[in-house]
C-alpha atoms as a PDB file:
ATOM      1  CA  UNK A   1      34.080  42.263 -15.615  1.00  0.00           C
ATOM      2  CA  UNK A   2      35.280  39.128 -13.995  1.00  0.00           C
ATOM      3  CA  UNK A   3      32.568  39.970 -10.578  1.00  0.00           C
ATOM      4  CA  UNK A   4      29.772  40.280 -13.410  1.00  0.00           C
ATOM      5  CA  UNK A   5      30.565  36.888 -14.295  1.00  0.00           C
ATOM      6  CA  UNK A   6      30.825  35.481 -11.110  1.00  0.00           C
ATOM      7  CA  UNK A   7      27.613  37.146 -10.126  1.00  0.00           C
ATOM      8  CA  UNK A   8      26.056  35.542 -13.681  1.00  0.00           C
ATOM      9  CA  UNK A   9      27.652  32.047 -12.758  1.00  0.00           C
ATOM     10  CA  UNK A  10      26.230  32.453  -9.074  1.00  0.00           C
ATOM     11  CA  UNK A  11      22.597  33.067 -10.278  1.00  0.00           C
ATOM     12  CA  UNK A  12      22.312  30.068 -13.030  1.00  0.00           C
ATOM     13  CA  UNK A  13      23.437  27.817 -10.126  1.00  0.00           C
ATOM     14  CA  UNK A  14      20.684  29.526  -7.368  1.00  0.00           C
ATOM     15  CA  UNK A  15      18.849  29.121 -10.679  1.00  0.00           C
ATOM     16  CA  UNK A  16      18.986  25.450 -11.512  1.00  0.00           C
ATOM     17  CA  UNK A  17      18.957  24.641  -7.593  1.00  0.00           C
ATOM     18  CA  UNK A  18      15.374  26.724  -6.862  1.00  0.00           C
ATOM     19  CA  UNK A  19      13.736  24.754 -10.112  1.00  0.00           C
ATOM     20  CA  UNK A  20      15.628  21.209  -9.099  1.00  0.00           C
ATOM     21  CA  UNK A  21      13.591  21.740  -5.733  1.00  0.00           C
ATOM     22  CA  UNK A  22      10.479  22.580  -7.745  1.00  0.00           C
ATOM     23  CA  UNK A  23      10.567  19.381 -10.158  1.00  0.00           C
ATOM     24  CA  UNK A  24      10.835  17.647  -6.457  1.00  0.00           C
ATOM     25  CA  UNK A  25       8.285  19.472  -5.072  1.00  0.00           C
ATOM     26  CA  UNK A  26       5.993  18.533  -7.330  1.00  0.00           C
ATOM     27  CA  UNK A  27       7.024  15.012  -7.418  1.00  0.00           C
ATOM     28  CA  UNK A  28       6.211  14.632  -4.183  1.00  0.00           C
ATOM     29  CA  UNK A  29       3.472  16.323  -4.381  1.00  0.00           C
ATOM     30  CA  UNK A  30       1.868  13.601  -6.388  1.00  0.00           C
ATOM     31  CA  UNK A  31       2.512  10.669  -4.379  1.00  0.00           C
ATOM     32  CA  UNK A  32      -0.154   9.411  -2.417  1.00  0.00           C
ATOM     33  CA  UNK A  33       1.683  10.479   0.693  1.00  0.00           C
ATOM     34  CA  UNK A  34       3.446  13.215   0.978  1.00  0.00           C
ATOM     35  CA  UNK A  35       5.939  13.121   4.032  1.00  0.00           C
ATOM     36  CA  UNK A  36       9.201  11.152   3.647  1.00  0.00           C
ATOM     37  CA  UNK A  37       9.691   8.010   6.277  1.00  0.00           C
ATOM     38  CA  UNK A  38      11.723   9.774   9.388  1.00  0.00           C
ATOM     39  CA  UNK A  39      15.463   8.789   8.819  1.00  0.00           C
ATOM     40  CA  UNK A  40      16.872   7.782  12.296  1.00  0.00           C
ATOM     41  CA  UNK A  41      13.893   6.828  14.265  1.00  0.00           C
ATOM     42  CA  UNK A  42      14.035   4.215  16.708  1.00  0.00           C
ATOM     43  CA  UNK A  43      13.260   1.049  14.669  1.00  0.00           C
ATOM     44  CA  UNK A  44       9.961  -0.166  16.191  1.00  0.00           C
ATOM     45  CA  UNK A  45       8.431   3.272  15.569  1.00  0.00           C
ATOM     46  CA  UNK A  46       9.649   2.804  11.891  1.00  0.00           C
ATOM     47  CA  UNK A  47       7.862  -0.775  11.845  1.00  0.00           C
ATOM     48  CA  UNK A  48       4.738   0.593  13.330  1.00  0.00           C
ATOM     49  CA  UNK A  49       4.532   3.847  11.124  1.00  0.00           C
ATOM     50  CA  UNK A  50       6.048   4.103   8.565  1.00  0.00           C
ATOM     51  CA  UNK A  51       6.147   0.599   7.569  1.00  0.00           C
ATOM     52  CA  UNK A  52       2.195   0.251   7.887  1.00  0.00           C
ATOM     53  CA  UNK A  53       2.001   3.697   5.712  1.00  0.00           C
ATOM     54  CA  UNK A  54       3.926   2.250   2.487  1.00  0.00           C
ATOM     55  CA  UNK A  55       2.066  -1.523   2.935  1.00  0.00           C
ATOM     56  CA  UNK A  56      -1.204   0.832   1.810  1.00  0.00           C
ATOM     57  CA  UNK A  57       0.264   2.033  -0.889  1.00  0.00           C
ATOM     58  CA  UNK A  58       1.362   5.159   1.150  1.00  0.00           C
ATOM     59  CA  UNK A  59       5.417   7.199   0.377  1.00  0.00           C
ATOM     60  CA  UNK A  60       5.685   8.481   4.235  1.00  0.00           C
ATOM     61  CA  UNK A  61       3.884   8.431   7.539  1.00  0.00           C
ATOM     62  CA  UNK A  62       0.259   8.474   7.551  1.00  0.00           C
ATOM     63  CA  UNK A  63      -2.041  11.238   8.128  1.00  0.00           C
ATOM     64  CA  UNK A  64      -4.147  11.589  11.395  1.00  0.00           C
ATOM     65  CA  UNK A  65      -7.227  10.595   9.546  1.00  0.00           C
ATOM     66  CA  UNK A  66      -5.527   6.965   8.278  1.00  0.00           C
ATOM     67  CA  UNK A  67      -4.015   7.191  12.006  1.00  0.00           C
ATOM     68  CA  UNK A  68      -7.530   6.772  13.629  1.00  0.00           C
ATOM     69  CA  UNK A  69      -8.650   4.118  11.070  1.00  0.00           C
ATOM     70  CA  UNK A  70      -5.142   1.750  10.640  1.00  0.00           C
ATOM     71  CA  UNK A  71      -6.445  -0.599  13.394  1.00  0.00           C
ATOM     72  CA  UNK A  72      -9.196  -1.284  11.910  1.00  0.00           C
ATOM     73  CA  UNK A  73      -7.785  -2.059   8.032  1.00  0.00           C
ATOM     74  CA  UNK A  74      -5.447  -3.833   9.622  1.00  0.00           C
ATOM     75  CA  UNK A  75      -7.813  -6.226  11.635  1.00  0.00           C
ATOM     76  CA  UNK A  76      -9.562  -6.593   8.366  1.00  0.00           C
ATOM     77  CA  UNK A  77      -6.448  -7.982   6.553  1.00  0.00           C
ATOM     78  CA  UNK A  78      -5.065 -10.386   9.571  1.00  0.00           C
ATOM     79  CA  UNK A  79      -9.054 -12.065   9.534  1.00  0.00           C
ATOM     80  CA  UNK A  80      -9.258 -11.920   5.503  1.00  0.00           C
ATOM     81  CA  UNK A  81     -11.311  -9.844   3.494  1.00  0.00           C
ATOM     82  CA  UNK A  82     -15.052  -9.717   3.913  1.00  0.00           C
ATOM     83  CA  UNK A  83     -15.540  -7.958   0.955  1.00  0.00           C
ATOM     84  CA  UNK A  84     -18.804  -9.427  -0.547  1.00  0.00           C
ATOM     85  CA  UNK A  85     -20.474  -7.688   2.831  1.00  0.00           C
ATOM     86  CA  UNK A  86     -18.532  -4.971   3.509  1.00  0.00           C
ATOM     87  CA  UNK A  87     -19.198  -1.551   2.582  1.00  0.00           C
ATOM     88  CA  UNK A  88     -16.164   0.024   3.063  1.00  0.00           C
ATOM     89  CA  UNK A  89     -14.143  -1.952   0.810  1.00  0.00           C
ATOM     90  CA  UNK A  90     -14.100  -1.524  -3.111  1.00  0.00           C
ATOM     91  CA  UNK A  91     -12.874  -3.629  -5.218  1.00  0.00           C
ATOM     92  CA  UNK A  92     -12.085  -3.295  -9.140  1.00  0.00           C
ATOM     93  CA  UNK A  93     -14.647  -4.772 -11.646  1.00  0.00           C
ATOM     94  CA  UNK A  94     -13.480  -7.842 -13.220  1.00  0.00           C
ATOM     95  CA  UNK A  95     -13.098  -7.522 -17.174  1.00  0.00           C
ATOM     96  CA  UNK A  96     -13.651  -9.547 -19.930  1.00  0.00           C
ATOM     97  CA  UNK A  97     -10.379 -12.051 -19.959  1.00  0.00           C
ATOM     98  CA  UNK A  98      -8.801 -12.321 -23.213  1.00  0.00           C
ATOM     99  CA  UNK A  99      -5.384 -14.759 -24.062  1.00  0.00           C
ATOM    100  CA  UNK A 100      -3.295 -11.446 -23.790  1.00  0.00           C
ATOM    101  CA  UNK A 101      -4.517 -11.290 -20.283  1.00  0.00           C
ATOM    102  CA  UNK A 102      -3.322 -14.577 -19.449  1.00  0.00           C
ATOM    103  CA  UNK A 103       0.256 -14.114 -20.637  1.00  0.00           C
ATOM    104  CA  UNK A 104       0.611 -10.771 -19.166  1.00  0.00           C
ATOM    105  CA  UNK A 105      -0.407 -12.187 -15.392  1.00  0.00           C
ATOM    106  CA  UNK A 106       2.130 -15.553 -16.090  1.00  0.00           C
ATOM    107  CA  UNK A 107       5.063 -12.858 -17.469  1.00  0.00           C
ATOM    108  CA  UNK A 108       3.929 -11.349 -13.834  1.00  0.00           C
ATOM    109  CA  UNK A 109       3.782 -14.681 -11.470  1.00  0.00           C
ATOM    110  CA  UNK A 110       7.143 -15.846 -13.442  1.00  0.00           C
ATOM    111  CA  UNK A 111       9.452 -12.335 -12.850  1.00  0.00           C
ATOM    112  CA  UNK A 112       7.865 -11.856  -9.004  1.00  0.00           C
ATOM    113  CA  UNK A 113       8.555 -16.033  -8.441  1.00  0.00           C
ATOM    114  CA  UNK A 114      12.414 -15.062  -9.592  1.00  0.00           C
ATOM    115  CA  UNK A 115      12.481 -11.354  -7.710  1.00  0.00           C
ATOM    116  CA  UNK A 116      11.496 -13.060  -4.245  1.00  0.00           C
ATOM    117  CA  UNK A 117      13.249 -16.396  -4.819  1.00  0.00           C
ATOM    118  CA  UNK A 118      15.516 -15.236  -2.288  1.00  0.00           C
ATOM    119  CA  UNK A 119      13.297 -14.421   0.434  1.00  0.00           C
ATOM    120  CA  UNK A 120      11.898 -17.657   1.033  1.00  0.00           C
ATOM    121  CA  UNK A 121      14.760 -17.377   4.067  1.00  0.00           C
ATOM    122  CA  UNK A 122      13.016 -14.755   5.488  1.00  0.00           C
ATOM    123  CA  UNK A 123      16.008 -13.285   6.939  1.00  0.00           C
ATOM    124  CA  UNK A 124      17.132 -12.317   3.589  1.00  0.00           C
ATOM    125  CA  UNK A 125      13.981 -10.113   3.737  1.00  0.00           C
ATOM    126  CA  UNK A 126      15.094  -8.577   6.934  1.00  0.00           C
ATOM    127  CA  UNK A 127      19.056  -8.358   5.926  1.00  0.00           C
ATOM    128  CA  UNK A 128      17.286  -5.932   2.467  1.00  0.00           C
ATOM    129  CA  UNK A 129      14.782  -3.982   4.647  1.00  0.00           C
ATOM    130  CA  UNK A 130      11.502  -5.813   4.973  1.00  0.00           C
ATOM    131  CA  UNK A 131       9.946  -5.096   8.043  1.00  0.00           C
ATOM    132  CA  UNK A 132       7.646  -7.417   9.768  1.00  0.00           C
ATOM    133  CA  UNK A 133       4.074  -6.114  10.651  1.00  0.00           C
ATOM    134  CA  UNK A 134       2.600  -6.605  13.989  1.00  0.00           C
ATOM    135  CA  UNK A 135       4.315  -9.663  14.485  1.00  0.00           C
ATOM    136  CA  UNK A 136       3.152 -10.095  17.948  1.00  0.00           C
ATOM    137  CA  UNK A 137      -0.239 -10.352  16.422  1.00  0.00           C
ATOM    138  CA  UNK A 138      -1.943 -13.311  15.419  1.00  0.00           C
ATOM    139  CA  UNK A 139      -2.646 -13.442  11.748  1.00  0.00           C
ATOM    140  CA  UNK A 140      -3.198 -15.879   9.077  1.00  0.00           C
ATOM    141  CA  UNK A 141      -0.370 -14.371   7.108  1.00  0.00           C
ATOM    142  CA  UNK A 142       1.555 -11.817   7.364  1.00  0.00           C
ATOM    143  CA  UNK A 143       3.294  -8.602   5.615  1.00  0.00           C
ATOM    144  CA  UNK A 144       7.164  -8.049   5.559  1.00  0.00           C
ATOM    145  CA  UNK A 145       6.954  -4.836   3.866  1.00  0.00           C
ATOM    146  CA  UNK A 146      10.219  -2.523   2.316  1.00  0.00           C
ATOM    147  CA  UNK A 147       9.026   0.866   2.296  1.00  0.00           C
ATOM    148  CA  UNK A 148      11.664   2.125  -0.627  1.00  0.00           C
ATOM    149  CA  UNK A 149       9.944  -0.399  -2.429  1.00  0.00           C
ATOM    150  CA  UNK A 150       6.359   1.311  -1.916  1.00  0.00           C
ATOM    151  CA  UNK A 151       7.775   4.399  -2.966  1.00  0.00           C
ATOM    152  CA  UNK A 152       9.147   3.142  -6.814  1.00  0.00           C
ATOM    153  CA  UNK A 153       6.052   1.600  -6.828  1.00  0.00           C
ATOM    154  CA  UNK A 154       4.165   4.762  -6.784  1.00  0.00           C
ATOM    155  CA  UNK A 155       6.489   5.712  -9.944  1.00  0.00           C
ATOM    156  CA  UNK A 156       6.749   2.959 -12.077  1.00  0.00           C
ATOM    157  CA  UNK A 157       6.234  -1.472 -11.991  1.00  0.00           C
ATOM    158  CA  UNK A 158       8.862  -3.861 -11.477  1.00  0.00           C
ATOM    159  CA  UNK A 159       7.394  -7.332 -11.329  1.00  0.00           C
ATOM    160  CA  UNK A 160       9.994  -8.335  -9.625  1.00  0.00           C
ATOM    161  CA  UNK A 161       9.962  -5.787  -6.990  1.00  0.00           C
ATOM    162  CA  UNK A 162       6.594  -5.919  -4.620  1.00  0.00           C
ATOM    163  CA  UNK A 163       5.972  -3.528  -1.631  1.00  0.00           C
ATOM    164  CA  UNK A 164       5.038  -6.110   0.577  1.00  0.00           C
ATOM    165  CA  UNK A 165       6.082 -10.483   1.172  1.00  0.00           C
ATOM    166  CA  UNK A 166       3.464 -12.500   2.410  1.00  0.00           C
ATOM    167  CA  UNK A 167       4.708 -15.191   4.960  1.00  0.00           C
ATOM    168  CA  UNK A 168       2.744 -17.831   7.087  1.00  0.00           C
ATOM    169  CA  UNK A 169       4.044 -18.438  10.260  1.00  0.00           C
ATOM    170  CA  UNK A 170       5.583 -21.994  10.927  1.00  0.00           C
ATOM    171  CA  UNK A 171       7.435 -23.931  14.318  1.00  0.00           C
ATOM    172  CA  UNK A 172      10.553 -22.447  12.937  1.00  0.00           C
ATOM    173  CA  UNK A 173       9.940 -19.138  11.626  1.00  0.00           C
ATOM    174  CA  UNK A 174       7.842 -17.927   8.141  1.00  0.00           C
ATOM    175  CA  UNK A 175       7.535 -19.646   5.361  1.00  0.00           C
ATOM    176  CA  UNK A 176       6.666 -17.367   1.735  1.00  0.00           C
ATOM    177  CA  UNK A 177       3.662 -17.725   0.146  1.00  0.00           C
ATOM    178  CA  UNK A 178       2.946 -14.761  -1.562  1.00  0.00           C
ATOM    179  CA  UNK A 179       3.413 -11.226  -1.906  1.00  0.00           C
ATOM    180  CA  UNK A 180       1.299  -7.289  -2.205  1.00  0.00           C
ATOM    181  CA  UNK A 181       2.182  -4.810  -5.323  1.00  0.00           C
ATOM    182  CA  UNK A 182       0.617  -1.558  -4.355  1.00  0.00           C
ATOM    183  CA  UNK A 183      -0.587   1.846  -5.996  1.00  0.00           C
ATOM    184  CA  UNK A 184      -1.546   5.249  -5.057  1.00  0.00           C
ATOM    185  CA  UNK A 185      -5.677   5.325  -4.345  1.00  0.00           C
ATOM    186  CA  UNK A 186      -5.531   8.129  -7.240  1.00  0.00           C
ATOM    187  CA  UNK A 187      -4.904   5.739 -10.122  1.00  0.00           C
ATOM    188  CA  UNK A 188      -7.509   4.442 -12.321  1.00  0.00           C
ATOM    189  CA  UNK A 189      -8.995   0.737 -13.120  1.00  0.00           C
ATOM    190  CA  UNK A 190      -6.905   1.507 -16.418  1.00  0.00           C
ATOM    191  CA  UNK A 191      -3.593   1.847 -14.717  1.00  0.00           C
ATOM    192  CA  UNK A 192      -4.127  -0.631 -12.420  1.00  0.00           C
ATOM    193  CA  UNK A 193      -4.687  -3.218 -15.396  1.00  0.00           C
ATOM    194  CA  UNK A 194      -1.488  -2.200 -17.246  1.00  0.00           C
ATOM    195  CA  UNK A 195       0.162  -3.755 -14.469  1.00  0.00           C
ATOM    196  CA  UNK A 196      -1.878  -6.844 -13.280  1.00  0.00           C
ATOM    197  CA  UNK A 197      -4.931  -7.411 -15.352  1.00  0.00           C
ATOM    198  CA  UNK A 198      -8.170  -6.593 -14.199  1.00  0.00           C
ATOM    199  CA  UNK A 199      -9.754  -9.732 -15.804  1.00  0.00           C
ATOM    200  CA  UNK A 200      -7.438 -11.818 -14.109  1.00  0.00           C
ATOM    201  CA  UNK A 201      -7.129 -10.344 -10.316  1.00  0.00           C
ATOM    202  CA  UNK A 202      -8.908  -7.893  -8.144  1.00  0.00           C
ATOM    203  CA  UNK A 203      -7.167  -4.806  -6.911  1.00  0.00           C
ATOM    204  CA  UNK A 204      -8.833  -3.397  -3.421  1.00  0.00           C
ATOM    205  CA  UNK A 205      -9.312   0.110  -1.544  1.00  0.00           C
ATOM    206  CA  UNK A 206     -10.451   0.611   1.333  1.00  0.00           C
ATOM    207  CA  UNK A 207     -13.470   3.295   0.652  1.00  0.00           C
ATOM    208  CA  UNK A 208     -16.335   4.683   2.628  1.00  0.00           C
ATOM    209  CA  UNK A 209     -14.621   6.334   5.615  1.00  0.00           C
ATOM    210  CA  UNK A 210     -16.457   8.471   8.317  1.00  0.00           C
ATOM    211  CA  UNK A 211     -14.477   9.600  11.267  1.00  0.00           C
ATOM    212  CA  UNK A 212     -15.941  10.930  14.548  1.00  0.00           C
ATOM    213  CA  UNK A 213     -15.274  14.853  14.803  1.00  0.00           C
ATOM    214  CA  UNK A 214     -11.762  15.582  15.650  1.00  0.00           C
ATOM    215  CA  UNK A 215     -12.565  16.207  19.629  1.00  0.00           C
ATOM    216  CA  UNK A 216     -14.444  13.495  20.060  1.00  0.00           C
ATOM    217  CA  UNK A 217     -11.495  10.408  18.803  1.00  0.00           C
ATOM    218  CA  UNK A 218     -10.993   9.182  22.470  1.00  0.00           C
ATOM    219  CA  UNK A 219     -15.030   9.425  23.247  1.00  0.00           C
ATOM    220  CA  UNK A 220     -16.442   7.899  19.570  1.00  0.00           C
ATOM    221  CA  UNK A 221     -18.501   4.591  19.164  1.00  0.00           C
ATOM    222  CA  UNK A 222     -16.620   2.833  16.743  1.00  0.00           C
ATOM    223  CA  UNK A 223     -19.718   0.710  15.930  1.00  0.00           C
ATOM    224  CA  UNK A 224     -20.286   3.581  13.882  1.00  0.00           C
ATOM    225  CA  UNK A 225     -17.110   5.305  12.847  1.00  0.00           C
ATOM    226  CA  UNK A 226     -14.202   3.747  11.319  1.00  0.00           C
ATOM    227  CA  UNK A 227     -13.303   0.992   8.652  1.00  0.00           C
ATOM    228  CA  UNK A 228     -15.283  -1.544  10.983  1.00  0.00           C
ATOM    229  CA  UNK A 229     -18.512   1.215  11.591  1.00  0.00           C
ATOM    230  CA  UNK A 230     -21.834   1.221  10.004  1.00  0.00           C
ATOM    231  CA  UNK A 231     -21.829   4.433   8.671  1.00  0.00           C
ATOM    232  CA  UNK A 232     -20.706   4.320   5.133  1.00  0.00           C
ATOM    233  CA  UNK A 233     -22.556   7.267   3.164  1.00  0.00           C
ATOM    234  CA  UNK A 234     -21.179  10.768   2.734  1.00  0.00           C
ATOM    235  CA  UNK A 235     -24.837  11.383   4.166  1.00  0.00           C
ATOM    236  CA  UNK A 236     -24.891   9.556   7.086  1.00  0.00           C
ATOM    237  CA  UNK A 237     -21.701  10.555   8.374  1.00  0.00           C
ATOM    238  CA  UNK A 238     -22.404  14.260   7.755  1.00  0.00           C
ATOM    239  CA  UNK A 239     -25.858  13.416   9.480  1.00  0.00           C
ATOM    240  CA  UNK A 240     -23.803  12.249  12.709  1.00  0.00           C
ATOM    241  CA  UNK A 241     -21.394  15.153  12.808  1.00  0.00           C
ATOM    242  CA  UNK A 242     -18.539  12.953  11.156  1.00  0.00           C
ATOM    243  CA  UNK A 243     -16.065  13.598   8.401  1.00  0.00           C
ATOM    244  CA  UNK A 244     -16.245  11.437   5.221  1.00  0.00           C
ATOM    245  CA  UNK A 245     -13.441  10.451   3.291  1.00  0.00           C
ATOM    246  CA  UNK A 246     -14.164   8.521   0.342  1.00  0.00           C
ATOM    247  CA  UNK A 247     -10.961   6.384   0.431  1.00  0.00           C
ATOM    248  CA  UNK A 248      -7.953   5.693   1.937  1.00  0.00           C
ATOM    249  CA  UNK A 249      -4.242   4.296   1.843  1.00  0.00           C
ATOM    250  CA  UNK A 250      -3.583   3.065  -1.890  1.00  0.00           C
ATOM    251  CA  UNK A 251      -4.950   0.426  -4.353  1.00  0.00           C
ATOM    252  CA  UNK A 252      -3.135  -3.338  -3.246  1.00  0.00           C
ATOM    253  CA  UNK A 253      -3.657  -6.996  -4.979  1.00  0.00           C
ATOM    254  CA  UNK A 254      -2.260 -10.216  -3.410  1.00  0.00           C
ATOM    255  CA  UNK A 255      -0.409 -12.682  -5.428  1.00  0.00           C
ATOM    256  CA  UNK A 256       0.770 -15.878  -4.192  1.00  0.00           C
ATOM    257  CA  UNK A 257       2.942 -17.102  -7.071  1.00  0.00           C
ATOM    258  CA  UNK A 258       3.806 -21.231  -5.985  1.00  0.00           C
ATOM    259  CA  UNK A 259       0.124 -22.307  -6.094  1.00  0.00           C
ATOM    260  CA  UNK A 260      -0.959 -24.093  -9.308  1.00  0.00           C
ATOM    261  CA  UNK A 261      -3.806 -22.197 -10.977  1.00  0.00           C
ATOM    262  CA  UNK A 262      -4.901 -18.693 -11.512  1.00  0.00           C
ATOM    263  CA  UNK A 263      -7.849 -18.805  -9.007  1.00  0.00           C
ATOM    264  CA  UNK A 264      -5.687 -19.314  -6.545  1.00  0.00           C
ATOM    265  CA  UNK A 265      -2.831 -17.200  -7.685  1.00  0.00           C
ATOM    266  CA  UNK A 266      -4.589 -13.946  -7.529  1.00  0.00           C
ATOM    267  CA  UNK A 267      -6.884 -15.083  -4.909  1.00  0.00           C
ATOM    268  CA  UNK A 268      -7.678 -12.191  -2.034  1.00  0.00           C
ATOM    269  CA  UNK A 269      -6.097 -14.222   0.935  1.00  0.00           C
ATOM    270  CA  UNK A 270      -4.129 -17.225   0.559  1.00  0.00           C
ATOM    271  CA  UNK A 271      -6.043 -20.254   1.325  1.00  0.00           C
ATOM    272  CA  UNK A 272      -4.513 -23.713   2.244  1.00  0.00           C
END
């Protein structure tokens, strides 16, 4: 009888391995993104893919539909939000504040002012895995994002704990001003307000997406297509052979915790 036991011993292990890789399975499934960031890549692919995938809210590498369209969100964010023109971004509604509000978003500004403390040497950010984005590229700020931070953030909120830091550039390197919580484009107004209230800031997506067909990416007028097109109806873009997608990346809200009042605080881009 000793094989039979064996043999029973073998099969709860297989067991509890084949349902451990289930639970992650499913786990996965439910991120945002669903492809883990390539271990061992050369490190300026990992700053210009995987990186870019996680500062939208994104686990892993982004699909070829976000591929075609990353220039363009990312233009968008180095020039500043145009969002009271521009159709393909959606932004939460802003709800009625009350005083519970206001103590939630300073309990907020107080933990992420004492999480990034650190980082206003921005090679601290680089020694813990915050990777600079486009840095050859002009911008008016820009993102040092940690992509293990994006993924807890799909899970659960830690204050402290942002996806992305929010430099300026200076003569002598970056100096902090703020920093980018993010969230998977699946979660509601709701859960975005349990974690920085919607009567206090604005969370964004960027919505309204119609790619060129498939063959036609190296050919397409991007006057058109893309985040920076005019098409912006599931109509239109079916009407010009396109494919829709309603939204894209995740949910993301600025915060720029060492300016003085709320306005300003959870303003979209930091203003001097």
């Amino acid at each position: 009888m000793p094989a039979s036991s064996e043999l029973r011993r073998i099969a709860a292990r297989t067991g509890m391995l084949i349902a451990g890789v289930f639970v992650l399975a499913l786990l996965l499934s439910a991120m945002p993104g669903r492809r883990v960031p390539v271990v061992g890549a050369e490190p300026e692919q990992q700053n210009s893919s995987a990186t870019r995938a996680i500062e939208h809210g994104k686990v892993g590498m982004p699909d070829a539909d976000e591929q075609a369209s990353e220039k363009d969100a990312m233009a968008e964010m180095a020039m500043g939000h145009r969002h009271s023109l521009n159709p393909h971004l959606t932004m939460t509604r802003m709800r009625t504040e009350s005083p519970e509000d206001v103590e939630r978003a300073k309990k907020v500004v107080a933990q992420l002012k004492n999480g990034i403390e650190k980082y206003r040497d921005y090679h601290a950010a680089l020694n813990d895995g915050f990777k600079i984005f486009m840095p050859s590229v002009p911008q008016p700020e820009y993102h040092f994002t940690n992509y293990g931070n994006g993924f807890l953030a799909a899970i659960e909120f830690d204050a402290s704990r942002p996806t992305s830091l929010l430099y300026r550039k200076t003569s002598s390197g970056y100096e902090l001003v703020g920093a980018m919580y993010t969230m998977p484009k699946r979660a509601t107004e709701d859960e975005l307000d349990q974690r920085v209230p919607l009567s206090i800031a604005m969370w964004h997506l960027h919505t309204n997406l119609c790619l060129p067909p498939q063959s036609e990416l190296k050919t397409a007028d991007w006057t058109r297509f893309g985040l920076k097109g005019a098409i912006a109806t599931e109509e239109a873009c079916n009407a010009a052979g396109g494919r829709f997608r309603p939204s894209i990346f995740g949910w993301m809200v600025h915060v720029y915790p060492y300016e003085s009042s709320p306005d300003k605080v959870f303003r979209m881009q930091h203003q001097d």
